[in-house]
Each structure stands twice: as C-alpha cells, then as structure tokens.
PDB file of N, CA and C in Angstrom:
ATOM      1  N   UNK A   1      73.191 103.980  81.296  1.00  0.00           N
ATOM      2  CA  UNK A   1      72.139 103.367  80.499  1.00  0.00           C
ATOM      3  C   UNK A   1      72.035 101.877  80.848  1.00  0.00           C
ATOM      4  N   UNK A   2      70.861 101.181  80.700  1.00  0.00           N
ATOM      5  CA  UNK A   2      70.774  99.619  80.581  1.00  0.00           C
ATOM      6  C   UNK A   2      71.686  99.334  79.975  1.00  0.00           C
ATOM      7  N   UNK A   3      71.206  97.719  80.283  1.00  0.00           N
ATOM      8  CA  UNK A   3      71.674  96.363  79.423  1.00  0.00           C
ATOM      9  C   UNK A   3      70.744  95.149  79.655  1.00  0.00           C
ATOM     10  N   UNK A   4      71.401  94.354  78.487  1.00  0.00           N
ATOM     11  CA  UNK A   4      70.441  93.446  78.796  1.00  0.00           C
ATOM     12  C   UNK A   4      71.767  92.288  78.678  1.00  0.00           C
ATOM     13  N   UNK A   5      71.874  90.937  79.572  1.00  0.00           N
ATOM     14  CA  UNK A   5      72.661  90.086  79.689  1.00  0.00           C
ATOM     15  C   UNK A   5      72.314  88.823  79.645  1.00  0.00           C
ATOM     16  N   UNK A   6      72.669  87.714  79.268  1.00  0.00           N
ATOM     17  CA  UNK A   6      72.288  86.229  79.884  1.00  0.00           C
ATOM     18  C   UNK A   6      73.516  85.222  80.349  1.00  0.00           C
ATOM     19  N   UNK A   7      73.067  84.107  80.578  1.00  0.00           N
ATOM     20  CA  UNK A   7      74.060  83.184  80.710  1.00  0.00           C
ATOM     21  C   UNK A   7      73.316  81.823  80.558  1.00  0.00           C
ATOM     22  N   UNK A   8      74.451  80.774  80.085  1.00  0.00           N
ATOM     23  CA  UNK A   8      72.973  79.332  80.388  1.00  0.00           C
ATOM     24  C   UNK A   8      74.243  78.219  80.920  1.00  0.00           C
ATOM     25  N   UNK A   9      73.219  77.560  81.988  1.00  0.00           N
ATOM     26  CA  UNK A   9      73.648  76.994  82.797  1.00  0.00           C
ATOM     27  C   UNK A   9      73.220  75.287  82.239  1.00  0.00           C
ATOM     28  N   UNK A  10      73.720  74.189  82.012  1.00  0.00           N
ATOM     29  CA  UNK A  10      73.480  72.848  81.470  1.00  0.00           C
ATOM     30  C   UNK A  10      73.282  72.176  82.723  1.00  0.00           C
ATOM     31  N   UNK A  11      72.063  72.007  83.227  1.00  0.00           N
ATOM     32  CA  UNK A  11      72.027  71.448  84.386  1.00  0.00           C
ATOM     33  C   UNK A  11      71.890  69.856  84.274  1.00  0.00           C
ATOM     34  N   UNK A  12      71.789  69.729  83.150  1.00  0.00           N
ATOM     35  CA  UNK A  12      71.956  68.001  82.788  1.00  0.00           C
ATOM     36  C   UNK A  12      73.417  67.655  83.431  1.00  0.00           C
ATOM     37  N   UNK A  13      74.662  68.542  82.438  1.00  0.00           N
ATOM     38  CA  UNK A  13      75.863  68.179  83.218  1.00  0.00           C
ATOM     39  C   UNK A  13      76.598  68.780  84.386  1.00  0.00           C
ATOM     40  N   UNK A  14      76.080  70.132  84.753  1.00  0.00           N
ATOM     41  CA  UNK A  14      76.351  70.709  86.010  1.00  0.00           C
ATOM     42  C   UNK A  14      77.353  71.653  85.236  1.00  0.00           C
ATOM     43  N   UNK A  15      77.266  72.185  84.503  1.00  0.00           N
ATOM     44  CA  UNK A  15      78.196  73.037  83.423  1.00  0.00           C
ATOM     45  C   UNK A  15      77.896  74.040  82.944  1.00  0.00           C
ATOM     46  N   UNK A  16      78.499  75.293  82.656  1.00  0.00           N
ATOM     47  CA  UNK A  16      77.919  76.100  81.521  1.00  0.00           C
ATOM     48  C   UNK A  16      78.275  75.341  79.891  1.00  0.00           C
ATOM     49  N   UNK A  17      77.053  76.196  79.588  1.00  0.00           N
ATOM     50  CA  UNK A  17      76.667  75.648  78.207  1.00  0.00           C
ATOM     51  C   UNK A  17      77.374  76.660  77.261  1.00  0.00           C
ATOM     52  N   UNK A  18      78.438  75.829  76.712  1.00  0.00           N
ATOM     53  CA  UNK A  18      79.459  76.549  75.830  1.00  0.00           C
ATOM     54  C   UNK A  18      78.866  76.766  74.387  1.00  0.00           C
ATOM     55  N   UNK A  19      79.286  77.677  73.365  1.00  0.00           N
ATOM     56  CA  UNK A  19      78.804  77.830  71.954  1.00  0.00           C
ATOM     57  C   UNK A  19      77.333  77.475  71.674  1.00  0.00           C
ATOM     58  N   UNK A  20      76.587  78.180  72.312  1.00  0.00           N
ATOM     59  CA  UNK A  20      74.997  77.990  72.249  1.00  0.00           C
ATOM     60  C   UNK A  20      74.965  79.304  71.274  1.00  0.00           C
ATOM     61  N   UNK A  21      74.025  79.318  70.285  1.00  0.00           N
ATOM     62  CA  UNK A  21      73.563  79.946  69.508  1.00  0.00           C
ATOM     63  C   UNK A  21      72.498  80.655  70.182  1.00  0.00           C
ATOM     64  N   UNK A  22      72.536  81.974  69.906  1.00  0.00           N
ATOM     65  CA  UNK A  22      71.482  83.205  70.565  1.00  0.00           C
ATOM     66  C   UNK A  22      70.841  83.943  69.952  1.00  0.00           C
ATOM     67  N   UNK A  23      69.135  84.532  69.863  1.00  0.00           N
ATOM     68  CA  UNK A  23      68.812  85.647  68.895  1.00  0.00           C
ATOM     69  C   UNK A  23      67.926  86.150  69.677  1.00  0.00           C
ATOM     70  N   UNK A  24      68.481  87.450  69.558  1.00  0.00           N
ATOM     71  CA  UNK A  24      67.908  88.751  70.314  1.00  0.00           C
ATOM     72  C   UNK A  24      66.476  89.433  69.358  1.00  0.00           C
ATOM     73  N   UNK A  25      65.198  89.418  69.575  1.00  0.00           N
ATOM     74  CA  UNK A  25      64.512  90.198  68.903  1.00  0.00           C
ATOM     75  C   UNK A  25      63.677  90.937  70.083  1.00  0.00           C
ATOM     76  N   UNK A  26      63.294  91.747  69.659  1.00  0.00           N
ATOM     77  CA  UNK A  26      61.953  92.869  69.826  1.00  0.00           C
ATOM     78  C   UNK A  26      60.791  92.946  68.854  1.00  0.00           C
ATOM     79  N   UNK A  27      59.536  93.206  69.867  1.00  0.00           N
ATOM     80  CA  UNK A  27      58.289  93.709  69.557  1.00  0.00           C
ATOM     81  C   UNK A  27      58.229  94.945  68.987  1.00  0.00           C
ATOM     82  N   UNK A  28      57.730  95.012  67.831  1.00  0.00           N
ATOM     83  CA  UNK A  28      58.008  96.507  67.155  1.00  0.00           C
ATOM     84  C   UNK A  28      56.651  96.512  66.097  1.00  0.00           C
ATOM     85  N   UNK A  29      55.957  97.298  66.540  1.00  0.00           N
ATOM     86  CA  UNK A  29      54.285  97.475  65.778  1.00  0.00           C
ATOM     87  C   UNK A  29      53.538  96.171  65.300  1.00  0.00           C
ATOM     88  N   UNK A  30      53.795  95.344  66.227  1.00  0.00           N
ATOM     89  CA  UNK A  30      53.108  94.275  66.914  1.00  0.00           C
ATOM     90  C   UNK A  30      53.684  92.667  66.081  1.00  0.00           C
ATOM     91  N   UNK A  31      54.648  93.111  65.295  1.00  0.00           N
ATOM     92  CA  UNK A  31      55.987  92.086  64.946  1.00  0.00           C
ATOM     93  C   UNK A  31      57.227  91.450  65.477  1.00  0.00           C
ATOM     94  N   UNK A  32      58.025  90.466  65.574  1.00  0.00           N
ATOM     95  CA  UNK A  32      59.136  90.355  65.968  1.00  0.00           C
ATOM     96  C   UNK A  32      60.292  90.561  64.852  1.00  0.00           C
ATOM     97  N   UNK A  33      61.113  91.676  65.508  1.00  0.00           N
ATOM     98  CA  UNK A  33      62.509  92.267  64.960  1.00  0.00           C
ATOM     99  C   UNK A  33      63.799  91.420  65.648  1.00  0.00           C
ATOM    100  N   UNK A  34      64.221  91.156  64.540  1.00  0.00           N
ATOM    101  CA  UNK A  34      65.910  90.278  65.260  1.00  0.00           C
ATOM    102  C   UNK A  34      66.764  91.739  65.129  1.00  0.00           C
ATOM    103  N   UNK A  35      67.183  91.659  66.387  1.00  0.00           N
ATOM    104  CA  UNK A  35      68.406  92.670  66.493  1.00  0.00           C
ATOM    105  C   UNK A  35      69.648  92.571  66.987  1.00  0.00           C
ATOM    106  N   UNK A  36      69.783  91.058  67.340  1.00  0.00           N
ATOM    107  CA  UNK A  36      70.889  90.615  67.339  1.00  0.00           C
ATOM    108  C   UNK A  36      71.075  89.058  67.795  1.00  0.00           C
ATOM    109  N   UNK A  37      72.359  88.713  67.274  1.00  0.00           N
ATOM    110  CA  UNK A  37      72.703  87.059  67.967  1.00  0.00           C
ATOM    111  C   UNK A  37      73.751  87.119  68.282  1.00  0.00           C
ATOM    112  N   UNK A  38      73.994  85.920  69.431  1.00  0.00           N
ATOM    113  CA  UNK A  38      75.462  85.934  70.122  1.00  0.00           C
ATOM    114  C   UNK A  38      75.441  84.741  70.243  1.00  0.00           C
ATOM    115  N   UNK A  39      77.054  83.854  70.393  1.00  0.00           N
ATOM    116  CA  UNK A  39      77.316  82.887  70.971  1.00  0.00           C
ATOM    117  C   UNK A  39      77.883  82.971  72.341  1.00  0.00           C
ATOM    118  N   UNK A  40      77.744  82.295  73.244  1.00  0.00           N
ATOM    119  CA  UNK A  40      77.829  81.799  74.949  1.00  0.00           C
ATOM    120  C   UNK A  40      79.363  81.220  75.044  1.00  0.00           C
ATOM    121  N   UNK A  41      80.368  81.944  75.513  1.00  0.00           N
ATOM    122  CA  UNK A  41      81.953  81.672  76.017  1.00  0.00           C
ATOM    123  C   UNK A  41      81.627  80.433  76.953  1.00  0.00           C
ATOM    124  N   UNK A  42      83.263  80.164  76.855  1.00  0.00           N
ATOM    125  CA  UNK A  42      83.780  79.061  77.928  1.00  0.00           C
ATOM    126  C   UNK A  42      82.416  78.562  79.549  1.00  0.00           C
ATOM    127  N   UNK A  43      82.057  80.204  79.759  1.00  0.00           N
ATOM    128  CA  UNK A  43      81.479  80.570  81.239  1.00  0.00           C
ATOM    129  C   UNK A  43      80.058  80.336  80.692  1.00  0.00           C
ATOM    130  N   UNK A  44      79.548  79.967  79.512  1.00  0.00           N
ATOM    131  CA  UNK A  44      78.256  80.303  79.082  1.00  0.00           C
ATOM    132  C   UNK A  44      77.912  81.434  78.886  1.00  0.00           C
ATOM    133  N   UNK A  45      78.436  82.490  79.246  1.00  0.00           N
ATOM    134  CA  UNK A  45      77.928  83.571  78.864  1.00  0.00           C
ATOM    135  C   UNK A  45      78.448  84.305  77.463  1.00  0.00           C
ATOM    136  N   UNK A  46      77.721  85.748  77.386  1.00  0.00           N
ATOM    137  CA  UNK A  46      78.224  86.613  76.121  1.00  0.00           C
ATOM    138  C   UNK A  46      79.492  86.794  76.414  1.00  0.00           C
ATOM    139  N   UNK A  47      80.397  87.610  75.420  1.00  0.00           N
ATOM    140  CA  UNK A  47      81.696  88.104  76.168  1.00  0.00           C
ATOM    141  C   UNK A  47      81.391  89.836  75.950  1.00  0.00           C
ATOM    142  N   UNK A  48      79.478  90.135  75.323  1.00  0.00           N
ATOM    143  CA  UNK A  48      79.715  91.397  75.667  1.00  0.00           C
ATOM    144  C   UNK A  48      77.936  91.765  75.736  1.00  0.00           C
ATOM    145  N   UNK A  49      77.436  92.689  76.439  1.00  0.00           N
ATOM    146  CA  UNK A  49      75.697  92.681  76.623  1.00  0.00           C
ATOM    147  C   UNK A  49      75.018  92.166  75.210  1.00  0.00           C
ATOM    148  N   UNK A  50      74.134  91.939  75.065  1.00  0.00           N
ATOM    149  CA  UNK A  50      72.934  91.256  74.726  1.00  0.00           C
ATOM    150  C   UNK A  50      72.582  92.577  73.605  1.00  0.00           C
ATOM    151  N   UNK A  51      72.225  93.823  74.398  1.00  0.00           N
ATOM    152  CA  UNK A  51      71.686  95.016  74.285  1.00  0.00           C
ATOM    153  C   UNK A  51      72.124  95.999  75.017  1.00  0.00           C
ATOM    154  N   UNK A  52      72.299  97.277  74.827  1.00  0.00           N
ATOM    155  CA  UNK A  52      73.011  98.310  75.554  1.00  0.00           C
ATOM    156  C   UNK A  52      72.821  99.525  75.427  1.00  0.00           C
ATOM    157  N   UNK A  53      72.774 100.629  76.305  1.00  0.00           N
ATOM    158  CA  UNK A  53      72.676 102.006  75.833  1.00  0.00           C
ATOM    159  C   UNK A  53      71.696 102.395  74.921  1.00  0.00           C
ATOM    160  N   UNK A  54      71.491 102.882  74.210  1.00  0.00           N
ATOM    161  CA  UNK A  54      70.352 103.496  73.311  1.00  0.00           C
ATOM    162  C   UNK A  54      69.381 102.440  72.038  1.00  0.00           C
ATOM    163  N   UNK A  55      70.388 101.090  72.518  1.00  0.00           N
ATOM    164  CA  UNK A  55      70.176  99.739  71.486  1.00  0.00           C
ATOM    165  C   UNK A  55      69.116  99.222  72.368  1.00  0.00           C
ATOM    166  N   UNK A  56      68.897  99.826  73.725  1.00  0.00           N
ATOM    167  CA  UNK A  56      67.943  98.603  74.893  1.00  0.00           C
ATOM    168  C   UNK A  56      66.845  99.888  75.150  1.00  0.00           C
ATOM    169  N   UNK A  57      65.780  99.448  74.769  1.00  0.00           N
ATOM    170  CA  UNK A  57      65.290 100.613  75.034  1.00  0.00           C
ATOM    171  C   UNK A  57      63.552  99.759  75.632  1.00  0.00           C
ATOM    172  N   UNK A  58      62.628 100.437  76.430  1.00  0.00           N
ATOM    173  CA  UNK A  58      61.474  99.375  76.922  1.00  0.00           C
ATOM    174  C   UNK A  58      60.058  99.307  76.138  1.00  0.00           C
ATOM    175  N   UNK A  59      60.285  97.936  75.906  1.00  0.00           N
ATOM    176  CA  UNK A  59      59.441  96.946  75.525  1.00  0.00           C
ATOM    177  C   UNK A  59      59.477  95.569  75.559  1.00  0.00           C
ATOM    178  N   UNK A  60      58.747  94.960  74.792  1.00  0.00           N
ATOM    179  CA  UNK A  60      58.607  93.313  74.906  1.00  0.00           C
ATOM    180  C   UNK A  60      59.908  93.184  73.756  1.00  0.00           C
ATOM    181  N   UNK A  61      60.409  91.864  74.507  1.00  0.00           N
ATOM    182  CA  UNK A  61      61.558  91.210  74.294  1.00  0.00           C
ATOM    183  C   UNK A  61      61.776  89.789  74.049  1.00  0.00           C
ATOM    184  N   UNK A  62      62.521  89.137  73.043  1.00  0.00           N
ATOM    185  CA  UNK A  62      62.578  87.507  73.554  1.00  0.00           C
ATOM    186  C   UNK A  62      63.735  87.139  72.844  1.00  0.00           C
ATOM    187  N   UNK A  63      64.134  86.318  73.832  1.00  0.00           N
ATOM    188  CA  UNK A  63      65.683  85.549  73.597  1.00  0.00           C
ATOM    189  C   UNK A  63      65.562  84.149  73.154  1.00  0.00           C
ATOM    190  N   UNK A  64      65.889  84.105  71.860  1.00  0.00           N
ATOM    191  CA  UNK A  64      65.568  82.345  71.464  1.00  0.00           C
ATOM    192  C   UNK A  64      67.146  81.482  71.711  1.00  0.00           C
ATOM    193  N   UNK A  65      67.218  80.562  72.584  1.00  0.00           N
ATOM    194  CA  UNK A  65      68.387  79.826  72.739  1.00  0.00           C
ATOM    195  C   UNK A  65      67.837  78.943  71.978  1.00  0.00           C
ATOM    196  N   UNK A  66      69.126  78.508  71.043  1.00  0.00           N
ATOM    197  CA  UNK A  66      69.036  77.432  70.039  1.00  0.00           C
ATOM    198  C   UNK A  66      70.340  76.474  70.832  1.00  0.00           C
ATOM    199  N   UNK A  67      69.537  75.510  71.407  1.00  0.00           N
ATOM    200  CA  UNK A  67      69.986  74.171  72.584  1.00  0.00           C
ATOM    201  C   UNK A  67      70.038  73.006  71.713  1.00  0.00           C
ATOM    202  N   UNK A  68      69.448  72.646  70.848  1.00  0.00           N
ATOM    203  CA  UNK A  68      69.295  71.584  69.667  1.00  0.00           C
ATOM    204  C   UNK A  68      70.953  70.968  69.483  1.00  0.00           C
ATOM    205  N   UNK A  69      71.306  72.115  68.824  1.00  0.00           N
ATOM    206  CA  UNK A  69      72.871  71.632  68.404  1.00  0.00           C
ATOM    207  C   UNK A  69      73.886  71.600  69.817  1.00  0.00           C
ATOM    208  N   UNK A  70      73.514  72.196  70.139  1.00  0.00           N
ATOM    209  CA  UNK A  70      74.282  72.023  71.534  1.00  0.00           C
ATOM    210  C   UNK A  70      74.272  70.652  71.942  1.00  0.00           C
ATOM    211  N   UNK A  71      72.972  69.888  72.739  1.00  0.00           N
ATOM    212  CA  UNK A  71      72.997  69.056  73.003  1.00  0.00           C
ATOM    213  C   UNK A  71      73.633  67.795  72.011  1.00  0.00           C
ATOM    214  N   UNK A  72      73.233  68.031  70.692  1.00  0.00           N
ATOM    215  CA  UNK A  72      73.965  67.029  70.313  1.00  0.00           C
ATOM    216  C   UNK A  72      75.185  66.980  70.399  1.00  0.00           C
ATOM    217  N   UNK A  73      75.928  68.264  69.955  1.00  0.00           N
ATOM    218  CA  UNK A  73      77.447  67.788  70.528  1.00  0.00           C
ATOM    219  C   UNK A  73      78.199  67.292  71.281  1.00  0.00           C
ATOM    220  N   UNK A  74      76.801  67.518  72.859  1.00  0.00           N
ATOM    221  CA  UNK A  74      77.436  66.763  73.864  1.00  0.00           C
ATOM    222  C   UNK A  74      77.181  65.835  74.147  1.00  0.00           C
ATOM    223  N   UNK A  75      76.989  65.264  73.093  1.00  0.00           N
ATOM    224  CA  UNK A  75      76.284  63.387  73.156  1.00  0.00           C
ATOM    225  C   UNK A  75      75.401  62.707  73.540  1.00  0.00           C
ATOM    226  N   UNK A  76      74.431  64.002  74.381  1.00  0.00           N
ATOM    227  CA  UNK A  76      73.314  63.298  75.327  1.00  0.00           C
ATOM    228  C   UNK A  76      72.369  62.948  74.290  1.00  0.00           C
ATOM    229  N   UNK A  77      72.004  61.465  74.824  1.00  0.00           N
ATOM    230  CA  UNK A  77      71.305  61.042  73.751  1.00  0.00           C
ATOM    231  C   UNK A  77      69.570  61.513  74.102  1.00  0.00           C
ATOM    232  N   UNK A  78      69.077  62.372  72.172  1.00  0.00           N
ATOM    233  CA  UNK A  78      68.236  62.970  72.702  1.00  0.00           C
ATOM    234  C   UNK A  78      67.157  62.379  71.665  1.00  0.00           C
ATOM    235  N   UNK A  79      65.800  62.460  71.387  1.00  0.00           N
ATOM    236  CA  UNK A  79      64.871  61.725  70.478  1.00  0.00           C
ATOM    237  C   UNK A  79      65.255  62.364  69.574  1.00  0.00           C
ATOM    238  N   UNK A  80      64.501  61.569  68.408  1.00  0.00           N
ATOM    239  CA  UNK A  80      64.280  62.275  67.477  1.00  0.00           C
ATOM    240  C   UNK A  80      63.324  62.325  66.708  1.00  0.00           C
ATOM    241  N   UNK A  81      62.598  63.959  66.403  1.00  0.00           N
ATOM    242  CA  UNK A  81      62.973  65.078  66.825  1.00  0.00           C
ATOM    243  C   UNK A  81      63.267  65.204  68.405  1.00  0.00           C
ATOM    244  N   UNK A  82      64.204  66.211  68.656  1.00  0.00           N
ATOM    245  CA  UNK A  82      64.509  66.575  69.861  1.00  0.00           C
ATOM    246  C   UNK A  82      62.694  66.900  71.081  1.00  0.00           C
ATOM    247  N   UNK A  83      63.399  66.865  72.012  1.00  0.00           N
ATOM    248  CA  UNK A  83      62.062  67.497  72.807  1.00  0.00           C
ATOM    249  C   UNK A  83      62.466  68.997  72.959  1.00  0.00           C
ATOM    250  N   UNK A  84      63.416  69.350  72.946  1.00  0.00           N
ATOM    251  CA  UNK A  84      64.220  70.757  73.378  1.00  0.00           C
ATOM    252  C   UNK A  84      64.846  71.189  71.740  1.00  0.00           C
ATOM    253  N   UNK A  85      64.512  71.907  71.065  1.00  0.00           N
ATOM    254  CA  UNK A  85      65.129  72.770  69.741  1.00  0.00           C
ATOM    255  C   UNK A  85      65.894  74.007  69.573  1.00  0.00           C
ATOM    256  N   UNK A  86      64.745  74.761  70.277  1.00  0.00           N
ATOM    257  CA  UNK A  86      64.925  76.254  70.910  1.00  0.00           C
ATOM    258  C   UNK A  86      63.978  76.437  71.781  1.00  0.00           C
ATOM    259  N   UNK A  87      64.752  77.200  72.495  1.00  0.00           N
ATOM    260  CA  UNK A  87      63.867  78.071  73.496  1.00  0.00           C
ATOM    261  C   UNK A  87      63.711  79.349  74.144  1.00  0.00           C
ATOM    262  N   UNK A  88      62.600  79.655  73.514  1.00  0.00           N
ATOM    263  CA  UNK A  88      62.365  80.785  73.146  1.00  0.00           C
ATOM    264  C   UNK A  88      61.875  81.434  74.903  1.00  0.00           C
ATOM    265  N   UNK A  89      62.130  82.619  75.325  1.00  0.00           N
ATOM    266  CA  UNK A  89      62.002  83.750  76.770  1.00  0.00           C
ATOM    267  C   UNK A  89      61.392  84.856  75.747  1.00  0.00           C
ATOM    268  N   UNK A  90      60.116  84.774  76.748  1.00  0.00           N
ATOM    269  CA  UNK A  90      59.945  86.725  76.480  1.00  0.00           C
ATOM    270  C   UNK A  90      59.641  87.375  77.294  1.00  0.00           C
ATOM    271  N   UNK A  91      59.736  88.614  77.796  1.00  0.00           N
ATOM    272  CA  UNK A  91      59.826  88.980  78.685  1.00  0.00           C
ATOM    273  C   UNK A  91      59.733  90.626  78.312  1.00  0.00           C
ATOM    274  N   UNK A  92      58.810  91.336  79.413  1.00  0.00           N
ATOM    275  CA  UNK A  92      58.872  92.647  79.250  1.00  0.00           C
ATOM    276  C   UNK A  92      59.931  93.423  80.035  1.00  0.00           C
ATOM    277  N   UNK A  93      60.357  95.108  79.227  1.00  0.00           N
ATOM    278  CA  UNK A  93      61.483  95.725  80.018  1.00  0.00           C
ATOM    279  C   UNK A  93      60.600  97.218  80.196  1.00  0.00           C
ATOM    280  N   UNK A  94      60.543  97.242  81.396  1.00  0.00           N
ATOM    281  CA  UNK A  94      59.942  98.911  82.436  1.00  0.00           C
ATOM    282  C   UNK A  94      60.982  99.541  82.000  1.00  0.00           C
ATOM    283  N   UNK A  95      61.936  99.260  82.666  1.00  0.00           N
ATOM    284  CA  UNK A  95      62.746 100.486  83.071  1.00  0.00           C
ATOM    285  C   UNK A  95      64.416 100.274  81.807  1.00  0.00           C
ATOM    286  N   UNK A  96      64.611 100.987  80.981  1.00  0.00           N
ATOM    287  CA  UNK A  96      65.133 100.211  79.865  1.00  0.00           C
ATOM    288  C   UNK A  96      66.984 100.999  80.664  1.00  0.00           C
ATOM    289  N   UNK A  97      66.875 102.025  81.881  1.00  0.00           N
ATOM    290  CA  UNK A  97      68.058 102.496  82.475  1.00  0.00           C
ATOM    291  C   UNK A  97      68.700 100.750  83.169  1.00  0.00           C
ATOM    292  N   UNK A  98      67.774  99.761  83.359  1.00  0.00           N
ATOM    293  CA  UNK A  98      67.816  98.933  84.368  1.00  0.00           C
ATOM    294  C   UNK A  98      69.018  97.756  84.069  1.00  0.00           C
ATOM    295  N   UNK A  99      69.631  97.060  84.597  1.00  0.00           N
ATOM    296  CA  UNK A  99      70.025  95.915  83.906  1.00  0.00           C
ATOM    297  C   UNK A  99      69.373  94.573  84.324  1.00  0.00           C
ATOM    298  N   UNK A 100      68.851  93.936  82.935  1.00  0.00           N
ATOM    299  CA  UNK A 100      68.244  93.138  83.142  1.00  0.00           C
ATOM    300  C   UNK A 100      68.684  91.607  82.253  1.00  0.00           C
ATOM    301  N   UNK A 101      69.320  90.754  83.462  1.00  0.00           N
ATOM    302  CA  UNK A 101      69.849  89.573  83.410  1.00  0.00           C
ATOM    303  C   UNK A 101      68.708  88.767  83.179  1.00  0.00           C
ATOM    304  N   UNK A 102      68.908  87.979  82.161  1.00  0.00           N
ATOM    305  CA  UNK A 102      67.451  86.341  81.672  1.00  0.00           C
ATOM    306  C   UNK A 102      68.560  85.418  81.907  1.00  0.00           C
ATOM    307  N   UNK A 103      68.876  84.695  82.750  1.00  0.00           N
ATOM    308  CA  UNK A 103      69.649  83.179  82.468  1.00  0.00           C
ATOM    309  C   UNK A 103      68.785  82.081  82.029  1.00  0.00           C
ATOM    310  N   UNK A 104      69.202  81.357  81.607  1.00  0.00           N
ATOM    311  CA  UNK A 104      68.677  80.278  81.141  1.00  0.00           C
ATOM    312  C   UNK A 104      69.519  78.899  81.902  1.00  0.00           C
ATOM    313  N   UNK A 105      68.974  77.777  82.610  1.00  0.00           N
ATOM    314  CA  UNK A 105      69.080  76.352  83.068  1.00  0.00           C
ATOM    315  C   UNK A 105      68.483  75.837  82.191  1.00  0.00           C
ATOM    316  N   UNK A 106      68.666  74.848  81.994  1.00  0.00           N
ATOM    317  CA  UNK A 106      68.320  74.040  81.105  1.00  0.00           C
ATOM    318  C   UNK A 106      69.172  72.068  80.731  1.00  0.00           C
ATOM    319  N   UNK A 107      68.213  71.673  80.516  1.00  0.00           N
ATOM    320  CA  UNK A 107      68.367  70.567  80.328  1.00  0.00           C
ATOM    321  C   UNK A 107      67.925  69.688  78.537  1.00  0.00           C
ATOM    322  N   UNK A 108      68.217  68.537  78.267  1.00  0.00           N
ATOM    323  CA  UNK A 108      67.633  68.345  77.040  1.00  0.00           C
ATOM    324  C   UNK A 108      65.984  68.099  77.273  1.00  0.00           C
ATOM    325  N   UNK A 109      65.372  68.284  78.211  1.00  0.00           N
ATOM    326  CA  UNK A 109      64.212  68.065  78.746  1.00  0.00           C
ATOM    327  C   UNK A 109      63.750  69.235  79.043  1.00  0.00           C
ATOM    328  N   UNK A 110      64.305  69.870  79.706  1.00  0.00           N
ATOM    329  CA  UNK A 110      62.915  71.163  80.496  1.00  0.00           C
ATOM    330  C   UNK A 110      64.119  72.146  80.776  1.00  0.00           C
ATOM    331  N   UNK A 111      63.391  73.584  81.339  1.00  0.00           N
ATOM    332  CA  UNK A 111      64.199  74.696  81.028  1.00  0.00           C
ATOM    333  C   UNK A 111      63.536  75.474  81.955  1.00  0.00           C
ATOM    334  N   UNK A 112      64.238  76.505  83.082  1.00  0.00           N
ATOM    335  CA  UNK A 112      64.026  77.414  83.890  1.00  0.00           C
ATOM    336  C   UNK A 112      64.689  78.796  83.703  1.00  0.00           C
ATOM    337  N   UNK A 113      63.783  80.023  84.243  1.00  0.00           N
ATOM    338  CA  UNK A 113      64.539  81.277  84.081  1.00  0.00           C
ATOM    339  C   UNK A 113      63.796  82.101  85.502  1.00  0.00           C
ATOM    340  N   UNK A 114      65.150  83.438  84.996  1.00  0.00           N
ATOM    341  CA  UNK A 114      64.503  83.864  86.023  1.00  0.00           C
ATOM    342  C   UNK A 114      65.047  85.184  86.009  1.00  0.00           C
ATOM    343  N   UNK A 115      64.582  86.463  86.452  1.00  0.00           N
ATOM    344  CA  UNK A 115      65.464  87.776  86.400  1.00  0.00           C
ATOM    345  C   UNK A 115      66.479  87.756  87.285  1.00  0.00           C
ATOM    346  N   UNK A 116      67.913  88.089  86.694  1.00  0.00           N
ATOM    347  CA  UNK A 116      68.669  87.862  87.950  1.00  0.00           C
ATOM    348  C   UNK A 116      69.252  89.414  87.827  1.00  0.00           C
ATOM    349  N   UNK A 117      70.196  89.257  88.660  1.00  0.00           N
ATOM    350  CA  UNK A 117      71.320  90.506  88.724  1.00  0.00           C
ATOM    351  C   UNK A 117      72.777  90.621  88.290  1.00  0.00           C
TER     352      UNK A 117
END
C-alpha cells in the first residue's frame, strides 16, 4: 500500500528543521478534514509516514507546516507579523498504492517543494 512522507529542510541555516509542527488534512465533499499532525525529528523528518495503507487513499491533499514558531526559536530575526506563519502544500494523489514524498525548503522568507522519492 502507499504512503505519504515529508521532510523540511531550513535553507536559511543549511539544516533540517527540527520540532516543526505538521497537519495533515484531506478534501472530503468539497471540505478540508484534519487527519493528522506530526512533529519533524532531529533529521527533520516524521519518525513514522504522514499517511499509510488504507489511511492514504486518492485525492486532494494539503500539508500545513507551521514554520512561525520554529523560526522564532531559532532567533532569526523575523517581522512582525512574520512573512512566513504556515505553509500550507496541496497537492493531488493518482495513485494512492504510490509513495508520495512533499519536502518542504524553506526559509523565513520563501519556500520550495517538490515530489520526491
């Protein structure tokens, strides 16, 4: 069966982005459903899928990284309000057998993704 995975990369400091706050929802009769949140290990990543097996199934998807508190902890000095709060990915899933990696780069400024493997 699928999965679904991420990781986030702090390209401000060249680091993974430790204890980032995560929320998993789905499109479900034309609403968003939270079906889950995770925090990001040592490596930035989960320490277990996102979504899995009969929990990942295909449709529209979006991963809100909450970067806000993050950055402040790491001192970068950011406005206020922030320019970066959360940031929200959505993204559709075909094939829900598939595994499908969203990383997140990111900076207190701007933010890249991309399907990986």
């Amino acid at each position: 069966m699928g999965k679904l995975t991420t990781h986030i990369l702090d390209t401000a400091r060249g680091k993974p982005a430790t204890g980032v706050h995560i929320t998993v929802l789905a499109e479900r009769s034309g609403a968003w459903v939270q079906l889950s949140t995770a925090i990001t290990n040592a490596d930035g990543r989960c320490d277990a899928p996102l979504l899995q097996d009969a929990a990942f199934a295909a449709g529209r998807y979006r991963l809100v990284f909450h970067v806000g508190p993050y950055f402040q902890a790491q001192g970068l000095a950011t406005a206020s309000p922030a320019f970066l709060e959360d940031v929200p990915i959505e993204f559709g899933v075909a094939d829900a057998a598939g595994h499908y990696h969203v990383p997140l780069l990111v900076t207190p400024w701007s933010y890249s993704t991309y399907r990986g493997s």
